[in-house]
Protein backbone atom coordinates (compact mmCIF):
# COMPACT_ATOMS: atom_id res chain seq x y z
CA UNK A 1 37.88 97.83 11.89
CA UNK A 2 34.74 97.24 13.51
CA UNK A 3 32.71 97.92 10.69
CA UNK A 4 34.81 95.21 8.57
CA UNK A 5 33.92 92.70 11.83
CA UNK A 6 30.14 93.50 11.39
CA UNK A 7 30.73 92.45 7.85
CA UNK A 8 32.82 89.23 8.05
CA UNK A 9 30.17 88.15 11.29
CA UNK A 10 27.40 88.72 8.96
CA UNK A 11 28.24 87.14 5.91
CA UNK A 12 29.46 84.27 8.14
CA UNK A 13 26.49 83.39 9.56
CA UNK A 14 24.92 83.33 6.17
CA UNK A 15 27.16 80.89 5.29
CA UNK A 16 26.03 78.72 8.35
CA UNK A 17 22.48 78.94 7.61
CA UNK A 18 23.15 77.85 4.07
CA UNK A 19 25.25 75.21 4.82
CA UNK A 20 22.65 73.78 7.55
CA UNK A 21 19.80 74.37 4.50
CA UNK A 22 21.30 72.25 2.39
CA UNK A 23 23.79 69.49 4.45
CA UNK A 24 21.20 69.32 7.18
CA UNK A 25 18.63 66.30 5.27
CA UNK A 26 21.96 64.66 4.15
CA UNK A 27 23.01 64.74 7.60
CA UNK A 28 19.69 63.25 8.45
CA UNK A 29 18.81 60.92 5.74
CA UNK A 30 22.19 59.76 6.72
CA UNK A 31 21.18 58.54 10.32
CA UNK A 32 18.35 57.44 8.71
CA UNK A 33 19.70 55.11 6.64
CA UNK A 34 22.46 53.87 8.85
CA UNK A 35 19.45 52.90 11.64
CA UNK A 36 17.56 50.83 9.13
CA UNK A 37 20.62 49.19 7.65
CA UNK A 38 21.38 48.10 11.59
CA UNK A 39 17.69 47.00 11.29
CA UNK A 40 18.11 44.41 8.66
CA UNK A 41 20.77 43.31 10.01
CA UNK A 42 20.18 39.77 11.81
CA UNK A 43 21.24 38.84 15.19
CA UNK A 44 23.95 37.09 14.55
CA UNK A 45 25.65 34.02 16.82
CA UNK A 46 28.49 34.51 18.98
CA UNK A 47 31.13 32.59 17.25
CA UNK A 48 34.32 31.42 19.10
CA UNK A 49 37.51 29.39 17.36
CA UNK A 50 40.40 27.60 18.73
CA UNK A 51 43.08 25.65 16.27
CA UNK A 52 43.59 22.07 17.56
CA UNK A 53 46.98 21.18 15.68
CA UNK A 54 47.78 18.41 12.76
CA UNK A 55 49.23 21.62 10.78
CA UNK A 56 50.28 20.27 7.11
CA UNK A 57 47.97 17.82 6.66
CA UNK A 58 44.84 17.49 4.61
CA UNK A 59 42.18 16.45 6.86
CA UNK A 60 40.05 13.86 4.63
CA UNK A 61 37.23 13.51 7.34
CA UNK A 62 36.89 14.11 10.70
CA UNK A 63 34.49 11.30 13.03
CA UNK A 64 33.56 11.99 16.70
CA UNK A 65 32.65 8.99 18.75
CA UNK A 66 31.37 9.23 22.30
CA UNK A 67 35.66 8.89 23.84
CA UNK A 68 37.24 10.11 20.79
CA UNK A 69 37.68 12.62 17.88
CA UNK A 70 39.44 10.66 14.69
CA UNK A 71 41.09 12.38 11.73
CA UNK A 72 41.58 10.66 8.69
CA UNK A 73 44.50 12.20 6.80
CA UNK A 74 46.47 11.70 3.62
CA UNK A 75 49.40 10.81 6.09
CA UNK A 76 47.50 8.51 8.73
CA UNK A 77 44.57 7.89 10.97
CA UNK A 78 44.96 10.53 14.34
CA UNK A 79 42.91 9.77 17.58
CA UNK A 80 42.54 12.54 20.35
CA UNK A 81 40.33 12.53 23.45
CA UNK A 82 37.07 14.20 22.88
CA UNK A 83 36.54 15.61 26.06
CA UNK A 84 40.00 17.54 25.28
CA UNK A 85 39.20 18.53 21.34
CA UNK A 86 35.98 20.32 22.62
CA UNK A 87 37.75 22.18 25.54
CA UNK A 88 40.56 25.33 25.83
CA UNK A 89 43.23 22.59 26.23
CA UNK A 90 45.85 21.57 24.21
CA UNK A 91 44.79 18.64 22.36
CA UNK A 92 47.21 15.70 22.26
CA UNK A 93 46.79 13.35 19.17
CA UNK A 94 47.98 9.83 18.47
CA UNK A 95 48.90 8.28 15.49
CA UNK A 96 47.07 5.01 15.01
CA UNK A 97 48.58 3.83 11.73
CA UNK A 98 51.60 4.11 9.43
CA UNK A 99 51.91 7.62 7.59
CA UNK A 100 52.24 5.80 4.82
CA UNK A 101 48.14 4.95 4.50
CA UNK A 102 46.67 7.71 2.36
CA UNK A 103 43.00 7.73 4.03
CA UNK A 104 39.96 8.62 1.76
CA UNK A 105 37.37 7.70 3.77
CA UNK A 106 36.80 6.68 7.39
CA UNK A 107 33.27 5.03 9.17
CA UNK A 108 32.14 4.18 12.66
CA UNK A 109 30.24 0.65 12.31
CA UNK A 110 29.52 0.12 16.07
CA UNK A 111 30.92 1.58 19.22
CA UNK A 112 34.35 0.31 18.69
CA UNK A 113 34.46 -0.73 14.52
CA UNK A 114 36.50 1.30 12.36
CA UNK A 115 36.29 0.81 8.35
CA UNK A 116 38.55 2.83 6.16
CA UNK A 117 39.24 3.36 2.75
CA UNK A 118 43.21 3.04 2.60
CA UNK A 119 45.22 3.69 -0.42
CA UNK A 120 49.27 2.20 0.31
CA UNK A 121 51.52 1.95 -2.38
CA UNK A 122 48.97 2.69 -5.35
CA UNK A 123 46.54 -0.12 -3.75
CA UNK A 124 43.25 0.72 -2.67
CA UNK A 125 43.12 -0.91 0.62
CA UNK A 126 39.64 -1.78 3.32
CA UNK A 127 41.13 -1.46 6.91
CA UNK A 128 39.02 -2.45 9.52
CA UNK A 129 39.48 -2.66 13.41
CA UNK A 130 37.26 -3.72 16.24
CA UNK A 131 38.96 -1.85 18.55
CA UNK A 132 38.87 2.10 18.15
CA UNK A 133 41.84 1.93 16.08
CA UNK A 134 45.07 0.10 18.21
CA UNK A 135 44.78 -3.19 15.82
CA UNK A 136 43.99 -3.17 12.66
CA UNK A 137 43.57 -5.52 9.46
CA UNK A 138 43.85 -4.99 5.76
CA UNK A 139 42.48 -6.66 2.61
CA UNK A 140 42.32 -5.81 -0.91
CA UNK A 141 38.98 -4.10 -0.97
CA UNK A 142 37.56 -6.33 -3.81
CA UNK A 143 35.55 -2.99 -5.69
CA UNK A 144 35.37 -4.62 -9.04
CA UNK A 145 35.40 -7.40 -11.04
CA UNK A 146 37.13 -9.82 -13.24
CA UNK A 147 40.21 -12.47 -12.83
CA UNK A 148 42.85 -9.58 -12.89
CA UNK A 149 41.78 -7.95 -9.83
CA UNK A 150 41.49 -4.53 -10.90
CA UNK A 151 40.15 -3.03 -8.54
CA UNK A 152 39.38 0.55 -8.11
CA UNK A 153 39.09 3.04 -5.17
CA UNK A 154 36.32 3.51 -2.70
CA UNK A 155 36.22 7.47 -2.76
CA UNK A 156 33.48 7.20 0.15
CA UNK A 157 31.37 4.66 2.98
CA UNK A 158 28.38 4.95 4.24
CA UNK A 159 27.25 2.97 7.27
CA UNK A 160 23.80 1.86 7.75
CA UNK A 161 23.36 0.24 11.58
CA UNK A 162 19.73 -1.05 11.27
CA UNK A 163 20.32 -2.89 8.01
CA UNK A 164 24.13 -3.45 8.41
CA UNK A 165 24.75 -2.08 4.79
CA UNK A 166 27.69 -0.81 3.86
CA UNK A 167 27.75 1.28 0.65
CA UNK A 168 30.75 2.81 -1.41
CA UNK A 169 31.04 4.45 -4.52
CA UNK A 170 34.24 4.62 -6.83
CA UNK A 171 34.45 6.28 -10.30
CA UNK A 172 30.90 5.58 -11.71
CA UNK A 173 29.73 3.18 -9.29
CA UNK A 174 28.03 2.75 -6.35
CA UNK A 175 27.62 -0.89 -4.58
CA UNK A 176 27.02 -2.41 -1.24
CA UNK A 177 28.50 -4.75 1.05
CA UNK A 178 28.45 -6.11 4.77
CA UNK A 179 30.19 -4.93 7.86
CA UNK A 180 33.30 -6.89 6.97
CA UNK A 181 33.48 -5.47 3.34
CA UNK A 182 34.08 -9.32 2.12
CA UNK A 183 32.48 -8.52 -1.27
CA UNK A 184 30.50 -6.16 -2.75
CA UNK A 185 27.29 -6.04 -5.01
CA UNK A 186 26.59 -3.27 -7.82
CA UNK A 187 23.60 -1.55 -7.48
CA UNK A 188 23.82 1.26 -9.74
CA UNK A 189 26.40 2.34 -12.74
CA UNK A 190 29.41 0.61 -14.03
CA UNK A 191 32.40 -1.46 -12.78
CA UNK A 192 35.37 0.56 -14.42
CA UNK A 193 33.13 3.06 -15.60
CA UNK A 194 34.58 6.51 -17.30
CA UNK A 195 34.62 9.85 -14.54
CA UNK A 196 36.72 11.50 -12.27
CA UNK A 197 34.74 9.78 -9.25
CA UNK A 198 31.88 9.34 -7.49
CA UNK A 199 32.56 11.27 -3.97
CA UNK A 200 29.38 11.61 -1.94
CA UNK A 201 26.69 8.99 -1.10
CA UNK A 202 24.06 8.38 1.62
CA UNK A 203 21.32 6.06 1.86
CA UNK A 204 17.72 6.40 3.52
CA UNK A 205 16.29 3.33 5.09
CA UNK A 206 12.74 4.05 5.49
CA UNK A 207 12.35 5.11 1.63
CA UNK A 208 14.98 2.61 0.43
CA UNK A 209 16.47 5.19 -1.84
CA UNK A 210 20.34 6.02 -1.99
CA UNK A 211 21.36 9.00 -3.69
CA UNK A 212 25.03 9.60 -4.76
CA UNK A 213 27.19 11.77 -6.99
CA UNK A 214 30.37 13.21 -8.14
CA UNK A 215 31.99 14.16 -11.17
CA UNK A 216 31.68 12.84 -14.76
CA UNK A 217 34.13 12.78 -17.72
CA UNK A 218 33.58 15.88 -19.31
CA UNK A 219 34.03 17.88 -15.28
CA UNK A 220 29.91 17.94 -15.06
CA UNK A 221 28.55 17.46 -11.78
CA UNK A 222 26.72 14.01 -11.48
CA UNK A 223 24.02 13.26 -9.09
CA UNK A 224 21.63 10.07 -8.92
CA UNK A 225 18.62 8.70 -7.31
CA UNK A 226 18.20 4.79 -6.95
CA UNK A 227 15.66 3.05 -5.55
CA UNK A 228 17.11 -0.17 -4.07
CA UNK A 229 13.57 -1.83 -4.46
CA UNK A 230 13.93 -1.90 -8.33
CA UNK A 231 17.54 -0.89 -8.78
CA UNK A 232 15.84 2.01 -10.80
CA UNK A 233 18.02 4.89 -11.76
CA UNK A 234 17.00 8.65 -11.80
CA UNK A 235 19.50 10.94 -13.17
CA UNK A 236 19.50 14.34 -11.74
CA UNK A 237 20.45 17.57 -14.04
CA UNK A 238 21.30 19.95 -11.51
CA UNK A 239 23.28 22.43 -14.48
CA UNK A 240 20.53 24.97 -14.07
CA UNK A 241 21.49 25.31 -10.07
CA UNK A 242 25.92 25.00 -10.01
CA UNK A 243 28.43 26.51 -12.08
CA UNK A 244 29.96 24.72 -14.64
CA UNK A 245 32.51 22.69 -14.39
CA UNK A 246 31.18 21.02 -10.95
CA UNK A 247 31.26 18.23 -8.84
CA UNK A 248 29.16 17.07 -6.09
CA UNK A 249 31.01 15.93 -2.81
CA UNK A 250 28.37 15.73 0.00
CA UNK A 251 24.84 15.03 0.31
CA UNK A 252 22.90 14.96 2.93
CA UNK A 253 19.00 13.94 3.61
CA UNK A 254 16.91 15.27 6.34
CA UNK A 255 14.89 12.47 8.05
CA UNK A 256 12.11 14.21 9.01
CA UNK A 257 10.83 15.73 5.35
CA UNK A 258 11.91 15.37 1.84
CA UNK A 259 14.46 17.12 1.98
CA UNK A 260 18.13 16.46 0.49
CA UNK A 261 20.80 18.86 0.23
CA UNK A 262 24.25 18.55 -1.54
CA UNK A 263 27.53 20.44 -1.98
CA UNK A 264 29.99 20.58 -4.09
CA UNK A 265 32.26 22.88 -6.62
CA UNK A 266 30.37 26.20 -6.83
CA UNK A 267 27.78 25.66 -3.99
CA UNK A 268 24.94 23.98 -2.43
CA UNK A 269 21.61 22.73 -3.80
CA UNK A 270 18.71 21.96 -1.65
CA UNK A 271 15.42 19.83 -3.29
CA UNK A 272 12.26 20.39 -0.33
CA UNK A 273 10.02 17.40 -2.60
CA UNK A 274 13.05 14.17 -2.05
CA UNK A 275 15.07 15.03 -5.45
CA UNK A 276 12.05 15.60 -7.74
CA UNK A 277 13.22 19.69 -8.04
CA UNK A 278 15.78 21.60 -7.11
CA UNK A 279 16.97 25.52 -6.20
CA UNK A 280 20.35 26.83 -5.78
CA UNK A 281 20.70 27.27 -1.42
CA UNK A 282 24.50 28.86 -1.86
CA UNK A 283 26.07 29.84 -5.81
CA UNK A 284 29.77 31.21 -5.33
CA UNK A 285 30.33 32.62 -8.74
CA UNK A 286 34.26 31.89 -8.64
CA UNK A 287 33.64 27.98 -8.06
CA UNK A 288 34.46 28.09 -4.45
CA UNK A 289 34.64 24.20 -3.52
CA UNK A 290 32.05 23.22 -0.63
CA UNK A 291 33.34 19.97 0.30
CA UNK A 292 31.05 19.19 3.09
CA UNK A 293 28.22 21.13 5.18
CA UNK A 294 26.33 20.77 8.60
CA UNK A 295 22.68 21.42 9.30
CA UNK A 296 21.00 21.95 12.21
CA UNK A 297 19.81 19.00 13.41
CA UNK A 298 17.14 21.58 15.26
CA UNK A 299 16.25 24.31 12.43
CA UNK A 300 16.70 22.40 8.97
CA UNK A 301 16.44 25.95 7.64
CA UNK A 302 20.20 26.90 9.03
CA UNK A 303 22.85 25.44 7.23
CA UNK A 304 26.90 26.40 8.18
CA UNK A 305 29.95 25.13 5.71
CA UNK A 306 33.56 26.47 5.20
CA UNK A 307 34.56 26.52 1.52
CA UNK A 308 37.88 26.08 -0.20
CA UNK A 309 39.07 28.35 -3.26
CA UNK A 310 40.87 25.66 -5.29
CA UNK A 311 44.57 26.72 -3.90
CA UNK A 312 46.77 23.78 -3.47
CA UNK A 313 50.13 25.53 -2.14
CA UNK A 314 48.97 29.28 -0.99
CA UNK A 315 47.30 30.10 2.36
CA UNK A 316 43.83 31.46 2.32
CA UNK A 317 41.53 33.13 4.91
CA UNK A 318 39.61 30.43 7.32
CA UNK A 319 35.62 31.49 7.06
CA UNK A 320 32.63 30.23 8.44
CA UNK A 321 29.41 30.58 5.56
CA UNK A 322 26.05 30.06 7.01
CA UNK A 323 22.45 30.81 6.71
CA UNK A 324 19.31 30.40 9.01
CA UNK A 325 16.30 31.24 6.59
CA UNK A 326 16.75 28.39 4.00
CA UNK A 327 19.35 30.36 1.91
CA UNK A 328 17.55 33.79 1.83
CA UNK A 329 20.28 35.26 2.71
CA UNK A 330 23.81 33.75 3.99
CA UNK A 331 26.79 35.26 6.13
CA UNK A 332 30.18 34.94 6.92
CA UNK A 333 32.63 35.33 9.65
CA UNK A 334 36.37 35.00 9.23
CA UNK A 335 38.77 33.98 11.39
CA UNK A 336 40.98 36.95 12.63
CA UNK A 337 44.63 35.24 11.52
CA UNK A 338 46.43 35.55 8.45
CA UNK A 339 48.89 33.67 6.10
CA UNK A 340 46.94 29.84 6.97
CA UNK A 341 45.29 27.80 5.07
CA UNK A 342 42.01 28.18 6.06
CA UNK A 343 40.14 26.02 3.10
CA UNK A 344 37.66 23.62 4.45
CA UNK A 345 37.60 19.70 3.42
CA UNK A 346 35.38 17.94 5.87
CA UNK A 347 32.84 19.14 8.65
CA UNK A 348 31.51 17.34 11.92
CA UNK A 349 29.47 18.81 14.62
CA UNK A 350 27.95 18.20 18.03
CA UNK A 351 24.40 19.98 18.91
CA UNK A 352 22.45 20.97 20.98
CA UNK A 353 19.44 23.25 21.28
CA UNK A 354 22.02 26.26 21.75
CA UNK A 355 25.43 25.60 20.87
CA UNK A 356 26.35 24.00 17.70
CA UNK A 357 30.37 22.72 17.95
CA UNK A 358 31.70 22.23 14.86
CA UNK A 359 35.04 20.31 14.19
CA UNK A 360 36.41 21.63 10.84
CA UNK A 361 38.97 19.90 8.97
CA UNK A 362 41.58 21.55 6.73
CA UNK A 363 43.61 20.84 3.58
CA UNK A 364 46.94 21.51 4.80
CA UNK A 365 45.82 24.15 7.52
CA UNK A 366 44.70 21.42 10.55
CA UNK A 367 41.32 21.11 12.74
CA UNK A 368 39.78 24.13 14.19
CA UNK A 369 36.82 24.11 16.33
CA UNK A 370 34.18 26.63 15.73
CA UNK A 371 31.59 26.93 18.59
CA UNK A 372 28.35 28.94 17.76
CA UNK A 373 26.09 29.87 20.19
CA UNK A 374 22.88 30.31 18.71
């Protein structure tokens, strides 16, 4: 017996020292490896959510005034107390119009104007009130032309203060008005034009330049460049840098450079030189829609946005996309519930230095804030 325990001792610790020969690197390599990948991996922001309510609806855009958060729905115009939205309270919303207006588009024109883009009964509709919303008026919204008054939508408004313009865009077209929206002047496509829409413009004052877009006949993303001095054109092919079919729905220009990035089906494009060349900033392979987008009014380099896969009736995961090096690399953070629908149609934010607050806006899942603390 104690000759066979000499034996099976032995052999056994042969066995160790092989095993630590050969595991031992692995083991090591494997440490290795795990301490670099924590390396690479950036600081990232502390991210905190809270769901403010209007479950159902599809939040069409979201507009923060110095009171009040508005919501502009496909059921109705919602008002809630800022101070409340951006807090751990309940938030308490009012409805400010019938459920029967169908809101595309919604605009602050001064402290207490409100201009939206109503469509009642098959009628595309300008609403306007003076005071934040309890009064309002309505007019045909006169986008077209001719005797028979066939008149198409305004998809989306854009508000500029210094120059009191008001622009709009509708399936091909994009024209400009006043602060009443009495009448309205083409600047650049066609009256009754051939699309699926025009959904994004924005307009920058010191350049004169507008740039809008949206999506043509054939489901190819459109995107143009006009210079209101000349009412000269430029047609933007951005195929190379979005999936195809596409659509742009956002655009955004950053006043201190040349920059001007847009979103849409499939990602987000960024041009660094004011539209003369582009790169993709976020491609989602599956056509992911990226309705809208904030940037950081402090770092023009981090960009956030929460997508929508193109689900009309199932739920889908709520997540936060963002980047801080210009698209290098981007990241995500989901939000730890299941069975909502967590796709994204409209973003609006407060900053500051540290703490972006975003308000997010839902198709059929209702507003969540998301602050970030940088």
């Amino acid at each position: 017996m104690k000759d066979n325990s000499r034996f099976f001792l032995c052999h056994t610790e042969q066995a160790i020292k092989l095993l630590l020969v050969f595991f031992l690197p692995v083991l090591v390599w494997s440490c290795k490896d795990e301490t670099l990948s924590e390396t690479l991996v950036p600081n990232r922001p502390n991210i905190e959510w809270q769901y403010k309510g209007l479950k159902g609806l599809i939040i069409q855009d979201v507009l923060i005034s110095e009171q009040f958060v508005f919501a502009s729905t496909n059921r109705g115009l919602y008002q809630a107390s800022r101070v409340s939205f951006f807090s751990k309270d309940e938030t308490k919303w009012s409805l400010l119009t019938s459920k029967d207006w169908e809101f595309l588009d919604i605009i602050l024109t001064s402290d207490s104007s409100l201009i939206g883009s109503v469509v009642h009964r098959g009628v595309n509709l300008l609403a306007l009130s003076h005071d934040m919303g309890r009064n309002w008026t309505t007019s045909t919204s006169q986008f077209g032309f001719g005797e028979s008054r066939n008149f198409e939508n305004i998809n989306r408004l854009f508000w500029d203060p210094v120059s009191e313009s008001l622009f709009g865009v509708g399936t091909d077209v994009l024209a400009i008005s006043n602060a009443e929206a009495s009448s309205w002047e083409l600047l650049s496509g066609l009256w009754q034009g051939f699309g699926r829409g025009m959904f994004a413009v924005t307009y920058d004052r010191e350049s004169n330049i507008a740039f809008y877009g949206g999506q043509g006949a054939f489901e190819n993303p459109i995107l143009r460049k006009v210079d209101l001095s000349t009412l000269a054109t430029e047609f933007i092919d951005v195929t190379d840098y979005l999936p195809q079919p596409s659509t742009i729905e956002s655009i955004i220009i950053i006043k201190e450079g040349q920059t001007v990035i847009a979103s849409g089906e499939g990602g987000i494009i960024r041009s660094d030189d004011y539209g003369e060349t582009w790169n993709s900033l976020l491609k989602n392979s599956e056509a992911r829609f990226y309705f809208d987008f904030i940037v950081d009014k402090n770092d023009s380099d981090s960009v956030f946005t929460v997508g929508w896969n193109k689900s009309f009736d199932e739920p889908q995961p709520l997540i936060l996309e963002y980047t801080t090096d210009k698209g290098a690399s981007w990241h995500s953070e989901a939000y730890d519930e299941d069975n909502i629908f967590g796709g994204g149609k409209s973003i609006a934010a407060i900053q500051s230095e540290q703490t972006i607050n975003l308000a997010v806006g839902l198709y059929k899942g209702g507003i969540f804030t998301i602050t970030i603390d940088k």
